[in-house]
Protein backbone atom coordinates (compact mmCIF):
# COMPACT_ATOMS: atom_id res chain seq x y z
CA UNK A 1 -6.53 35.52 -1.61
CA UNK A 2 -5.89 34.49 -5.46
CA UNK A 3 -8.76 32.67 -7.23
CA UNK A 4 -8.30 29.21 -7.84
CA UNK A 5 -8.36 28.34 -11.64
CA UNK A 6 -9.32 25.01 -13.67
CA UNK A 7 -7.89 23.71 -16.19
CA UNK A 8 -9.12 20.61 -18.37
CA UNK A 9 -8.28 17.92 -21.19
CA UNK A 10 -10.03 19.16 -24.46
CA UNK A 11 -10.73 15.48 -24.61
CA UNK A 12 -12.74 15.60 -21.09
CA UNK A 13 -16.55 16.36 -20.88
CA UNK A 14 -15.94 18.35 -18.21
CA UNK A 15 -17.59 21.39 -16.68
CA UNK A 16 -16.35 24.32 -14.27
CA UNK A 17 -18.38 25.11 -11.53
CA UNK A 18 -17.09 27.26 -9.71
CA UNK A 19 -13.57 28.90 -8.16
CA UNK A 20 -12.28 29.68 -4.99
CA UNK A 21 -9.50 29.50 -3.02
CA UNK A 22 -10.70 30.69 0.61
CA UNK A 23 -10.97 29.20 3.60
CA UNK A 24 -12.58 26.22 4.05
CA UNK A 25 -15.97 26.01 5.15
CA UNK A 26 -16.67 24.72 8.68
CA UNK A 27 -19.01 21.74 6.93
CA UNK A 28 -16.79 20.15 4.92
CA UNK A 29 -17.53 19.74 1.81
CA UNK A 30 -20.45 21.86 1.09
CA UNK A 31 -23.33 20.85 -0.65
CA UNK A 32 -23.08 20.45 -4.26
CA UNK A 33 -26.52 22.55 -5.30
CA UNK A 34 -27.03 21.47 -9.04
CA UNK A 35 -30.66 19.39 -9.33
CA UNK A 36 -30.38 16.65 -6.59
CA UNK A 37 -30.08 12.95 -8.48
CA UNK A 38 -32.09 10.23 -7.90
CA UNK A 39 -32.55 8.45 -4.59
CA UNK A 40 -30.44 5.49 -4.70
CA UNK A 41 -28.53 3.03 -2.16
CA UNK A 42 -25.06 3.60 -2.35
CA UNK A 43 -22.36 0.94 -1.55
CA UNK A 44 -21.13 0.94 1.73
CA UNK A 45 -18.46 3.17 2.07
CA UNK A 46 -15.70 2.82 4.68
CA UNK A 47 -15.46 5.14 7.71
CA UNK A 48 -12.17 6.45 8.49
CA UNK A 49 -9.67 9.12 10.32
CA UNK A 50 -7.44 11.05 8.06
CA UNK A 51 -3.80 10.78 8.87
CA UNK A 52 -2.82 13.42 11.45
CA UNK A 53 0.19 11.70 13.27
CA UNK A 54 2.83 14.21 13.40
CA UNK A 55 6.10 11.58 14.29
CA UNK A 56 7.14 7.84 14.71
CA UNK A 57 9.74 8.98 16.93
CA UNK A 58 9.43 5.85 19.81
CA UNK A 59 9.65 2.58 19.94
CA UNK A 60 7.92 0.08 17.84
CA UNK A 61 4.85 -1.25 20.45
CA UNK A 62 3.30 -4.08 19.94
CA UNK A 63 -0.42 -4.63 19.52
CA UNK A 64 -2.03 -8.34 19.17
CA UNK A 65 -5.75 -9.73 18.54
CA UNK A 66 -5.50 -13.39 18.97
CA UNK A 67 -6.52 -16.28 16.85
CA UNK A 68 -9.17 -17.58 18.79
CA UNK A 69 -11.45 -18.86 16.65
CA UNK A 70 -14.44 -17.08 17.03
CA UNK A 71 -16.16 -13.46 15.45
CA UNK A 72 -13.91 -10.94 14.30
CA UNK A 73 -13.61 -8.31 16.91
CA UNK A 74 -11.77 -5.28 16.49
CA UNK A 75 -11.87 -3.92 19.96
CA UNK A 76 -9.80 -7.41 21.45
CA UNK A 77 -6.88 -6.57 21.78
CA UNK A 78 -3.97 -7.60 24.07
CA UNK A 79 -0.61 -7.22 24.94
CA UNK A 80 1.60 -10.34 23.86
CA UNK A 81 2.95 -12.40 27.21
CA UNK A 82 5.63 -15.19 27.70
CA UNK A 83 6.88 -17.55 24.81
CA UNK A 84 6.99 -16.42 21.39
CA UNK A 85 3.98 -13.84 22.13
CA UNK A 86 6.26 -11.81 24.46
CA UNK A 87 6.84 -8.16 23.79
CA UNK A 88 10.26 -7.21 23.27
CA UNK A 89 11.63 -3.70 23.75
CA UNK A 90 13.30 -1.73 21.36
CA UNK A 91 16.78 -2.09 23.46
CA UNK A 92 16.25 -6.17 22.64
CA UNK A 93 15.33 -5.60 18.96
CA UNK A 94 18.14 -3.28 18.60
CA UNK A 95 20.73 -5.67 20.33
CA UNK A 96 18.84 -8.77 18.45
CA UNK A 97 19.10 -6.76 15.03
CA UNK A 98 23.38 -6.05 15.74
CA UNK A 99 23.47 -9.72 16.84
CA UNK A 100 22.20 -11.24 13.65
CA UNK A 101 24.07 -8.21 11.37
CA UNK A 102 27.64 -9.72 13.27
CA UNK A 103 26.93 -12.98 12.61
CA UNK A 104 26.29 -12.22 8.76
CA UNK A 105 29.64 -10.51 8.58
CA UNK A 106 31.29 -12.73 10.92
CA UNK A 107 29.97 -16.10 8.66
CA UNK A 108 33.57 -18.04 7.69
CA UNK A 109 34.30 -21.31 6.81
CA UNK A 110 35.17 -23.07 10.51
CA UNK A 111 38.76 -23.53 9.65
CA UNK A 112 40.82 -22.56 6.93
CA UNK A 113 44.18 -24.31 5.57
CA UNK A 114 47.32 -23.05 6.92
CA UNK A 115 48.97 -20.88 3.93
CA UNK A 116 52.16 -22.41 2.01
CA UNK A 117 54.80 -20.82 0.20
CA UNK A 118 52.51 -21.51 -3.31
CA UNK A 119 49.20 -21.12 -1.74
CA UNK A 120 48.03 -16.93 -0.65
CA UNK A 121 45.61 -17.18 2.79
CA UNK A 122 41.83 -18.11 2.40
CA UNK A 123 39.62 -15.25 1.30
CA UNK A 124 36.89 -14.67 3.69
CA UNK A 125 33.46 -16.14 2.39
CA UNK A 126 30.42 -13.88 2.18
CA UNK A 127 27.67 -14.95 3.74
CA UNK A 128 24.79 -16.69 1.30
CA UNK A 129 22.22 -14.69 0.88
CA UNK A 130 19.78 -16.82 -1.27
CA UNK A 131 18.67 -14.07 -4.66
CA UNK A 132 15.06 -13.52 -4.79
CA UNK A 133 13.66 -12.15 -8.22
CA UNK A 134 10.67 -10.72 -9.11
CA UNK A 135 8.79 -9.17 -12.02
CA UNK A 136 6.23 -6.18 -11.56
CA UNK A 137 3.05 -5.06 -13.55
CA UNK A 138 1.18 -1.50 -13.53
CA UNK A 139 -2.27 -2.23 -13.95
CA UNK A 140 -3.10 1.73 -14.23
CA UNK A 141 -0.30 2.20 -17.03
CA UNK A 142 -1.62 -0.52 -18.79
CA UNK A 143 -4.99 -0.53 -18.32
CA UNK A 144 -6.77 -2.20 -21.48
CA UNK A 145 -4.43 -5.42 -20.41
CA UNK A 146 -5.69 -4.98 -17.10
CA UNK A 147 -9.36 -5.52 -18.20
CA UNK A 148 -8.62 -7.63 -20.80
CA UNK A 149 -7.03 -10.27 -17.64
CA UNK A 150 -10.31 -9.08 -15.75
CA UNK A 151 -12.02 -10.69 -18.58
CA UNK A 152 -10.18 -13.33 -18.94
CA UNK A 153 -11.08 -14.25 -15.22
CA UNK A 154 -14.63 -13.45 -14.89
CA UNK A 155 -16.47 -15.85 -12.03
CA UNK A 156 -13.72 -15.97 -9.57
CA UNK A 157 -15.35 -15.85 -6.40
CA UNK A 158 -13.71 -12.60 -5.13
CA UNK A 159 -16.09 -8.80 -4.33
CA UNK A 160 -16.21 -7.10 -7.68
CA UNK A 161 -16.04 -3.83 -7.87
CA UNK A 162 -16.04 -2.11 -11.33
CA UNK A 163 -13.12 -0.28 -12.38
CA UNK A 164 -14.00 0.12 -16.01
CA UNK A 165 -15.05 3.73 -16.25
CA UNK A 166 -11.70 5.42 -14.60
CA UNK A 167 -11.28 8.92 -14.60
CA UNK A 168 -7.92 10.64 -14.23
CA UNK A 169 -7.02 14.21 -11.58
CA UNK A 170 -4.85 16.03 -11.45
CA UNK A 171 -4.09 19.08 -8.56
CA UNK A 172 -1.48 21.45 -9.08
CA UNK A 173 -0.39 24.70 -7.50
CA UNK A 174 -0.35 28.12 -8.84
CA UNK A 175 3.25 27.42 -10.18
CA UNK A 176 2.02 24.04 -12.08
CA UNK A 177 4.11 21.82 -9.27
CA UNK A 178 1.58 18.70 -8.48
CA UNK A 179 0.02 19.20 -4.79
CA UNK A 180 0.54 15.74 -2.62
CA UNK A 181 -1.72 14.69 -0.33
CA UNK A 182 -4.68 16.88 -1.39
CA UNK A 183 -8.26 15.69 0.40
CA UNK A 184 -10.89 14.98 -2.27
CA UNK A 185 -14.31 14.92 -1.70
CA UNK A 186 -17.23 13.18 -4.58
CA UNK A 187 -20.66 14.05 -4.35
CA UNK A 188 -24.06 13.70 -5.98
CA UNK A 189 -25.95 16.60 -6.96
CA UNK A 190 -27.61 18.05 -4.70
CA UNK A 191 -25.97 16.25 -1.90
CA UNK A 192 -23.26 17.12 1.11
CA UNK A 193 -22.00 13.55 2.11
CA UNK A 194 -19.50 12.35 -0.25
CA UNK A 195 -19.73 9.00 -2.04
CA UNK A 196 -16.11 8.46 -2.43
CA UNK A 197 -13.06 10.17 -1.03
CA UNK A 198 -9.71 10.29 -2.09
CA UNK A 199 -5.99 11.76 -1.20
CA UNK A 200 -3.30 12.75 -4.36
CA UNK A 201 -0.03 11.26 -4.27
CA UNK A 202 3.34 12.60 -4.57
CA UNK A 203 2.24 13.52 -8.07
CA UNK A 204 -0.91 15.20 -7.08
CA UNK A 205 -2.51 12.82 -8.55
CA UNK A 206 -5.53 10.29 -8.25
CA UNK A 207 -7.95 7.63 -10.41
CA UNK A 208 -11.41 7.87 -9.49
CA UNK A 209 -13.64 4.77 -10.58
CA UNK A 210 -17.35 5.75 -10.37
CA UNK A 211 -18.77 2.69 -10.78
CA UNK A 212 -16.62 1.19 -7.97
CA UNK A 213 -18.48 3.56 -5.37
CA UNK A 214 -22.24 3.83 -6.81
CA UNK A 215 -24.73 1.66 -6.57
CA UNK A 216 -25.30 -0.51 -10.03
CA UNK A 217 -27.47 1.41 -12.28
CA UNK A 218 -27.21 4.70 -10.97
CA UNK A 219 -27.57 7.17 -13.69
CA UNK A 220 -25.64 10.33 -12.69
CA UNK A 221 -23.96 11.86 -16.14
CA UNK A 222 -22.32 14.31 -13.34
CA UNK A 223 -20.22 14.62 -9.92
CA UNK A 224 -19.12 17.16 -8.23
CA UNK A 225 -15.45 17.12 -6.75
CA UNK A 226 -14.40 18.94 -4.22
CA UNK A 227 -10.38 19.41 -3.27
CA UNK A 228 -8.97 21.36 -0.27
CA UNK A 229 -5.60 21.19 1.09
CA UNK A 230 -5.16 23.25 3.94
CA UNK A 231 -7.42 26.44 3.84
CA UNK A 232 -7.37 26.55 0.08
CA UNK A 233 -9.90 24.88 -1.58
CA UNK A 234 -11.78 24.39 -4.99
CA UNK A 235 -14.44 22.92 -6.64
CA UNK A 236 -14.90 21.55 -9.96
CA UNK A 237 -17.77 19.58 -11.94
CA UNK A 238 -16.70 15.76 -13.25
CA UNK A 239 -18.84 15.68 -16.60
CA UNK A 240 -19.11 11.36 -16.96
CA UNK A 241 -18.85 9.80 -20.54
CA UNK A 242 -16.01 9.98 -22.33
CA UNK A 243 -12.97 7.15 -21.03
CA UNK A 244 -10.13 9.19 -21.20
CA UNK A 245 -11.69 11.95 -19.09
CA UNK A 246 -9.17 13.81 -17.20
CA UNK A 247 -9.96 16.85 -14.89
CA UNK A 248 -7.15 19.22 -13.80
CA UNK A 249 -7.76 21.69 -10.71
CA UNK A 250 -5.25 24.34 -9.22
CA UNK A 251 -5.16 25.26 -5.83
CA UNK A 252 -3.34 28.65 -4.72
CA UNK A 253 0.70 28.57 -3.61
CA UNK A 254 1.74 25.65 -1.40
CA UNK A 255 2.42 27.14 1.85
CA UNK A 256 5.64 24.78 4.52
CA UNK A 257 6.10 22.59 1.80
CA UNK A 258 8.54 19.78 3.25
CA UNK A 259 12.44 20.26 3.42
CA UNK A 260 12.76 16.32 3.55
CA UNK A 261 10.75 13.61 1.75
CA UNK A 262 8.13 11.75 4.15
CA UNK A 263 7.33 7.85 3.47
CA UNK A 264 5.29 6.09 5.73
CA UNK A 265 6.46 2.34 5.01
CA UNK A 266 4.25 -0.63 6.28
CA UNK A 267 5.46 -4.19 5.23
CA UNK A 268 2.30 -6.69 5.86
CA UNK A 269 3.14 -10.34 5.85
CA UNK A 270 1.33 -13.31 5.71
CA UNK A 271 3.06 -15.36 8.38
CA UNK A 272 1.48 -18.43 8.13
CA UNK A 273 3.40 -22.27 7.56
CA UNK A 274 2.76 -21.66 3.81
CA UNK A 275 5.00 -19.08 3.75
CA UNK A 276 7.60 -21.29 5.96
CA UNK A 277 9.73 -22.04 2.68
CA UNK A 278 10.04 -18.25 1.84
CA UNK A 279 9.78 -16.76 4.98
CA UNK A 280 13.93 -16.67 5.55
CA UNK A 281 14.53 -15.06 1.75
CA UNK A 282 12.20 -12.89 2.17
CA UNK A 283 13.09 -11.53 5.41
CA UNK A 284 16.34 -11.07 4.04
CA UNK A 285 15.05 -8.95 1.04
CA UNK A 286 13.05 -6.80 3.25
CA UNK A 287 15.70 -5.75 5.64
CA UNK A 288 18.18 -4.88 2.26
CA UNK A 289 14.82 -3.51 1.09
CA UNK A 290 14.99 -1.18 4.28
CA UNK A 291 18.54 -0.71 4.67
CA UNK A 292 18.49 0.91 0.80
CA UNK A 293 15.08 2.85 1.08
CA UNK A 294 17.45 4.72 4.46
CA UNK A 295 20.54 5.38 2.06
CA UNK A 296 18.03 6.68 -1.06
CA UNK A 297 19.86 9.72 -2.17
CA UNK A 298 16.31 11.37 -1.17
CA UNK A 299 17.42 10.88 2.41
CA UNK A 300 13.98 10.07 3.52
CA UNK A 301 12.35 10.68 6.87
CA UNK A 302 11.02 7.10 6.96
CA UNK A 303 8.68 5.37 9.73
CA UNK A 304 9.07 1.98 9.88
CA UNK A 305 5.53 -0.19 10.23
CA UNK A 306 5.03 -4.19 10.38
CA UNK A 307 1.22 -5.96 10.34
CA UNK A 308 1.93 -9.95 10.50
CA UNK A 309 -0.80 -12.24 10.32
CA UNK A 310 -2.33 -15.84 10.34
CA UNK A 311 -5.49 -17.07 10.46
CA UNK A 312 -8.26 -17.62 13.02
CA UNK A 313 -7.29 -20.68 15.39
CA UNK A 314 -4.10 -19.95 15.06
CA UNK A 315 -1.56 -18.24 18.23
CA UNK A 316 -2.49 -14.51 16.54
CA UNK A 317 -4.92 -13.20 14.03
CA UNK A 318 -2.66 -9.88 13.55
CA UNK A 319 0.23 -8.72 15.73
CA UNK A 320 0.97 -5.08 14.71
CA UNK A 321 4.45 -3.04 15.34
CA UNK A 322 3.47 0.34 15.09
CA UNK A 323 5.28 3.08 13.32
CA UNK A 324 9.11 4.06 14.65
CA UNK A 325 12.03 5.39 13.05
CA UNK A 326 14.29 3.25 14.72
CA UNK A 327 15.84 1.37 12.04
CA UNK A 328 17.57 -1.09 13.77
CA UNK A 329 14.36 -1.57 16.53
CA UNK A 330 12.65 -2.03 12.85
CA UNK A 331 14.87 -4.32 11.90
CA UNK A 332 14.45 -6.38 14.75
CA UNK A 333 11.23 -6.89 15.00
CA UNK A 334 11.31 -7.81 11.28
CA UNK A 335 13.95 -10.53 12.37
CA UNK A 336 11.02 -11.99 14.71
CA UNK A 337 8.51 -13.29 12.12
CA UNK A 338 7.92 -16.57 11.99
CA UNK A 339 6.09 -18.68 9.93
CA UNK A 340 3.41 -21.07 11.47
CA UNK A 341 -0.66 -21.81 11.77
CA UNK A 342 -2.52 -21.74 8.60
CA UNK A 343 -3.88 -24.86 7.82
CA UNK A 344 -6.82 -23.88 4.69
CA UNK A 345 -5.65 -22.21 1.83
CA UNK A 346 -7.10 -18.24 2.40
CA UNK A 347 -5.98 -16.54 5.20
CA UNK A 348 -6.83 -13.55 7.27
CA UNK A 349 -6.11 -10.86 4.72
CA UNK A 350 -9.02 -8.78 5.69
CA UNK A 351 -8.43 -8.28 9.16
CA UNK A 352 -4.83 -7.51 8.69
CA UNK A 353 -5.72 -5.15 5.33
CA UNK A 354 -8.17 -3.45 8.05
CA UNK A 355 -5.85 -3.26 11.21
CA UNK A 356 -2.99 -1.68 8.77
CA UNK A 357 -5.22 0.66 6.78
CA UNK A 358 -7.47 1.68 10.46
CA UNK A 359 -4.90 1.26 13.41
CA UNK A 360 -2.01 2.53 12.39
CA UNK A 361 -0.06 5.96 12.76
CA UNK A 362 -0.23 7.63 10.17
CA UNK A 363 1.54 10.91 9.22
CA UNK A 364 0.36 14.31 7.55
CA UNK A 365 2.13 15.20 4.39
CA UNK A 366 3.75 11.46 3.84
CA UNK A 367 4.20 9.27 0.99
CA UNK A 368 2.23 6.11 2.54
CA UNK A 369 2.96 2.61 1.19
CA UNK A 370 2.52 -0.79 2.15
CA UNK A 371 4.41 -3.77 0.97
CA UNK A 372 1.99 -6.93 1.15
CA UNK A 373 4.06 -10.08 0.81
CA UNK A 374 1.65 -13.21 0.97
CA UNK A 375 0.82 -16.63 -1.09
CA UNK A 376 -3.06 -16.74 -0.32
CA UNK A 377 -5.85 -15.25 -0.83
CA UNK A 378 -8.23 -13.47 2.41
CA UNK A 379 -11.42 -15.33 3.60
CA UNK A 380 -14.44 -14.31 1.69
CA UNK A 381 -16.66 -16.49 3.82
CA UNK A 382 -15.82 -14.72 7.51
CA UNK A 383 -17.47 -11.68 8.54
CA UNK A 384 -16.07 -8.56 9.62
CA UNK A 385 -13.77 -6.97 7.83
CA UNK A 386 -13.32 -7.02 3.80
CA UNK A 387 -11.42 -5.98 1.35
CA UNK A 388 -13.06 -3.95 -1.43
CA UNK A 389 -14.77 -1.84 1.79
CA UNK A 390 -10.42 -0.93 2.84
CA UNK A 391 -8.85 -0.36 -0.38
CA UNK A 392 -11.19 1.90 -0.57
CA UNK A 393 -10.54 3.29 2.64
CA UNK A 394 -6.76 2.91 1.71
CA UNK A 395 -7.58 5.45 -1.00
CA UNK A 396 -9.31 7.58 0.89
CA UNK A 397 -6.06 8.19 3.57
CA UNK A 398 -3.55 8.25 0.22
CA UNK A 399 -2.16 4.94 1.26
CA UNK A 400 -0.38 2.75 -2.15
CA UNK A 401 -0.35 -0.92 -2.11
CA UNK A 402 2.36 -3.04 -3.62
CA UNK A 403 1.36 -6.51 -3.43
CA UNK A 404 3.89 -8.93 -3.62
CA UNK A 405 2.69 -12.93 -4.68
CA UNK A 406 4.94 -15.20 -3.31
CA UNK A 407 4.77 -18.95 -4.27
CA UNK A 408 1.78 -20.61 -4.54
CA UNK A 409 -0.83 -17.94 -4.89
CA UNK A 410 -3.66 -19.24 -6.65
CA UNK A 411 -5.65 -16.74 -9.03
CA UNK A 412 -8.08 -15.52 -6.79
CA UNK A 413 -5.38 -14.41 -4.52
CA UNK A 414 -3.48 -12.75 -7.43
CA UNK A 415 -7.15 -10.96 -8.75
CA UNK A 416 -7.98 -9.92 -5.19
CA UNK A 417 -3.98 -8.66 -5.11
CA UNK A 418 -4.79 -6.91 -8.53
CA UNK A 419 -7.45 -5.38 -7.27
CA UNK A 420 -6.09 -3.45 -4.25
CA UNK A 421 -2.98 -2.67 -6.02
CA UNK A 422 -4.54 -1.32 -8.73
CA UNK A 423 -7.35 0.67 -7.26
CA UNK A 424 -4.69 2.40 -5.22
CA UNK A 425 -2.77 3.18 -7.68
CA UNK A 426 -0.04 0.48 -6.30
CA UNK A 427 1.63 -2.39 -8.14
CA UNK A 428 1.41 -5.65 -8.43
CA UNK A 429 4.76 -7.79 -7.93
CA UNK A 430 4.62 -11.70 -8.41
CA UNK A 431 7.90 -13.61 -7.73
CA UNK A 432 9.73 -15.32 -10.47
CA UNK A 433 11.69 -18.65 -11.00
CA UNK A 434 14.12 -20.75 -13.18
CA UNK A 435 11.14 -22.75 -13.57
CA UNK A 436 7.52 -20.96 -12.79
CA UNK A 437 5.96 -24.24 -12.00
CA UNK A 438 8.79 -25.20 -9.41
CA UNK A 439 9.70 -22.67 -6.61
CA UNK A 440 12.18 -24.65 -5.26
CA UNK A 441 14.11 -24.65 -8.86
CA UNK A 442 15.70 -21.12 -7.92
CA UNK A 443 15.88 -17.10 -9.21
CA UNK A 444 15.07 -17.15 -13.08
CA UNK A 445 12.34 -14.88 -14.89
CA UNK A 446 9.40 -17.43 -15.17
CA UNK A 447 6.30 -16.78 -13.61
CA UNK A 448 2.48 -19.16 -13.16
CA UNK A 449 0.45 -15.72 -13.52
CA UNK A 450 -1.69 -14.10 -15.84
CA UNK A 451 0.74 -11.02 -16.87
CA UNK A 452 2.12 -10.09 -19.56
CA UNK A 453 5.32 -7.54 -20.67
CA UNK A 454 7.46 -8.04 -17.33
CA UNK A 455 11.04 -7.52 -16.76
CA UNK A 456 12.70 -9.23 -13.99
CA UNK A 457 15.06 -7.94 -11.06
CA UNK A 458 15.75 -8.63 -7.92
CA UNK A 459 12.81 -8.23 -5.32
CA UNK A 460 14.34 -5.38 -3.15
CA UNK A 461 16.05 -3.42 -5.83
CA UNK A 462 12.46 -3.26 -7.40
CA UNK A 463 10.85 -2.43 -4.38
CA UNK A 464 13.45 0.16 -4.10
CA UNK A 465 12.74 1.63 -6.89
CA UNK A 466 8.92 1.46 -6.89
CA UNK A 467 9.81 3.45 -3.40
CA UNK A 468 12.47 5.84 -4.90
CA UNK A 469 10.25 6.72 -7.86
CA UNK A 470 7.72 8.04 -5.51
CA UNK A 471 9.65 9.80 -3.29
CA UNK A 472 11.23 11.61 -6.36
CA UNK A 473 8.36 13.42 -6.89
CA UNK A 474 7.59 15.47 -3.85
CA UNK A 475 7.94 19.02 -4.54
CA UNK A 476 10.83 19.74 -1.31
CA UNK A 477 11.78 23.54 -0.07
């Protein structure tokens, strides 16, 4: 089998170690045997399965942990039963879905004038569809404004995690097309268990933050990375130091490289009474969001995912709709949300962040996004659950999150929204108004947050795009 070769930045400290493209040991990854580093406590790092689902093809099931009130438990789950917890089938979300679709087009003023001889007949009125705008900020593409607002924020009471030190990589095949969804490993000299892992995205690509995964004051000037997709593999020697370090590794030729794009699409909704004023317009812009993502000119082979939640007390923590590719069953469910509960200002972002990034299906060889829409921050003060602990598990399965403020989030729910979106490589999406302090004053291109350099469209023509834009770059047989 060809040798794997590395290539590098001549602006990146960075060292080769060694080159192979074989089969993959049975111990995955292998030791990395330079000197072994100092003993040191390492953050906790998440636990996780990597995405092996092969299909969504069924229909979307329903999985519930209730409010209750007490400990975060993972394992309580239960089927939803009578009143608004009831589980529908896919035959009712389908038939719920056409219902409300007939009523859009069927929507008509209740009587119309009869014509005269000056007068043509009544056009038909469209139904309203309130606009909902949004601007969007890439915290990776500018990244000096990203720690700049990091600065400018210092104390919040959110979990740090230090993204200063970033580090760019890069996989590509043998013909120089990026390699999606490659596993990467990090390790410590001298060590097998990795400190960090990673996936690439549809641009064989991912940031790797040292500082966010060891301990504070650990002193390793090297790391060893490891990247294997399928039985090829490589390995290749991160030299720390320098900020625009970027480290490029080649794997052999891509062998049953996809005939159709893959996107694994999750929206995750806060759907407590805050969001009660919202709820309907945004609803609305997710189903055009879905309805366009099906037409993309891609033709994607999309499975359709939905994580709502409230808080604890409230009729359901999280009530998950697992992956289907039943549109319309999608749609349905979708249609369902309502917006109730809440009560404090956070909400129970962790648990649902965990139950989306842990519990659901997800595919092999897929673009994997989520679409957070919320207006509050998660509890810092439960336990269970965090975070910091799941983007980084988010990461580590290849999963993007676009975060999506809606009125009223407060600045540590845009930082913490910052945070995950940035560390995955996601965006962050804040929506805008005529006037930013007044939500209820209509579409415009004002926003309350900290950003900078926006442009303003609607909300599902930019999630669209986001969405399109990363579909466009899987390499496709």
């Amino acid at each position: 089998m060809r040798a794997s070769r590395f290539f590098f930045s001549a602006l990146a400290p960075l060292a080769l170690l060694a080159a192979c493209a074989q089969a993959a040991p049975g111990n995955w990854p292998p030791a990395w045997n330079e000197p072994p580093a100092q003993a040191q406590q390492d953050y906790t790092l998440p636990s996780f399965e990597p995405p092996s689902a092969s299909h969504c093809h069924r229909a979307p099931g329903t999985r519930e942990v209730p409010g209750g009130g007490g400990q975060w438990n993972e394992g309580r789950l239960r089927r939803g039963s009578g009143g608004d917890e009831r589980e529908t089938s896919a035959g009712e979300l389908r038939a719920e879905s056409a219902a409300i679709d007939r009523a859009a087009k069927s929507a008509a003023p209740a009587a119309a004038p009869a014509p005269t001889l000056q007068s043509q007949p009544a056009p038909r009125i469209a139904p309203r569809r309130e606009v909902v705008t949004a601007g969007m900020v890439d915290d990776n593409a500018d990244f000096g404004e990203y720690l700049a607002y990091r600065q400018r924020n210092a104390g919040l009471p959110v979990r740090e995690r230090d993204v200063a030190e970033r580090y760019l990589l890069e996989v590509t095949d043998d013909s120089g097309r990026p390699v999606h969804d490659a596993e990467v490993a990090v390790q410590r000299a001298g060590r097998a268990e990795p400190v960090m892992w990673a996936r690439t995205d549809t641009a064989g690509r991912v940031w790797l933050h040292p500082r966010a995964f060891l301990a504070p004051g650990a002193d390793d000037r090297a790391l060893g990375i490891a990247v294997r997709k399928g039985a090829a593999w490589s390995r290749a020697t991160l030299r720390r130091g320098e900020q625009r370090a970027a480290l490029q590794v080649r794997l052999g030729a891509q062998q049953n490289i996809a005939q159709r794009a893959r996107l694994d699409l999750v929206f995750l909704v806060d759907a407590t009474g805050s969001m009660g004023d919202e709820i309907a317009k945004l609803k609305a812009s997710m189903r055009a969001m879905a309805q366009q993502i099906a037409q993309l000119p891609v033709q994607p082979d999309v499975c359709w995912g939905l994580v709502a939640y409230r808080d604890r007390g409230d009729a359901f923590l999280t009530r998950t709709h697992d992956f289907t590719d039943d549109l319309a069953a999608f749609q349905g469910v979708l249609a369902r949300v309502q917006a109730g509960g809440g009560g404090d200002m956070p909400e129970a972002l962790n648990e649902a962040l965990h139950e989306t990034v842990h519990r659901l299906s997800w595919r092999a060889d897929a673009a994997r996004m989520v679409v957070l829409v919320a207006d509050a921050p998660p509890h810092l003060d439960y336990g269970g659950p965090q975070y910091d602990v799941d983007m980084q598990a988010a990461l580590a399965k290849g999963i993007k999150l676009f975060a999506v403020g809606a009125s009223g989030l407060d600045p540590v729910g845009e930082y913490v929204y910052r945070q995950i979106a940035q560390y995955t490589a996601g965006r962050f999406v804040f929506l805008t108004y005529k006037d930013a302090a007044d939500p209820g004053s209509g579409p415009g291109t004002q926003t309350p947050h900290d950003v900078r350099g926006y442009s303003v469209q609607t909300l599902d023509r930019l999630i669209v795009k986001l969405v399109g834009d990363e579909l466009a770059r899987l390499p496709r047989g």
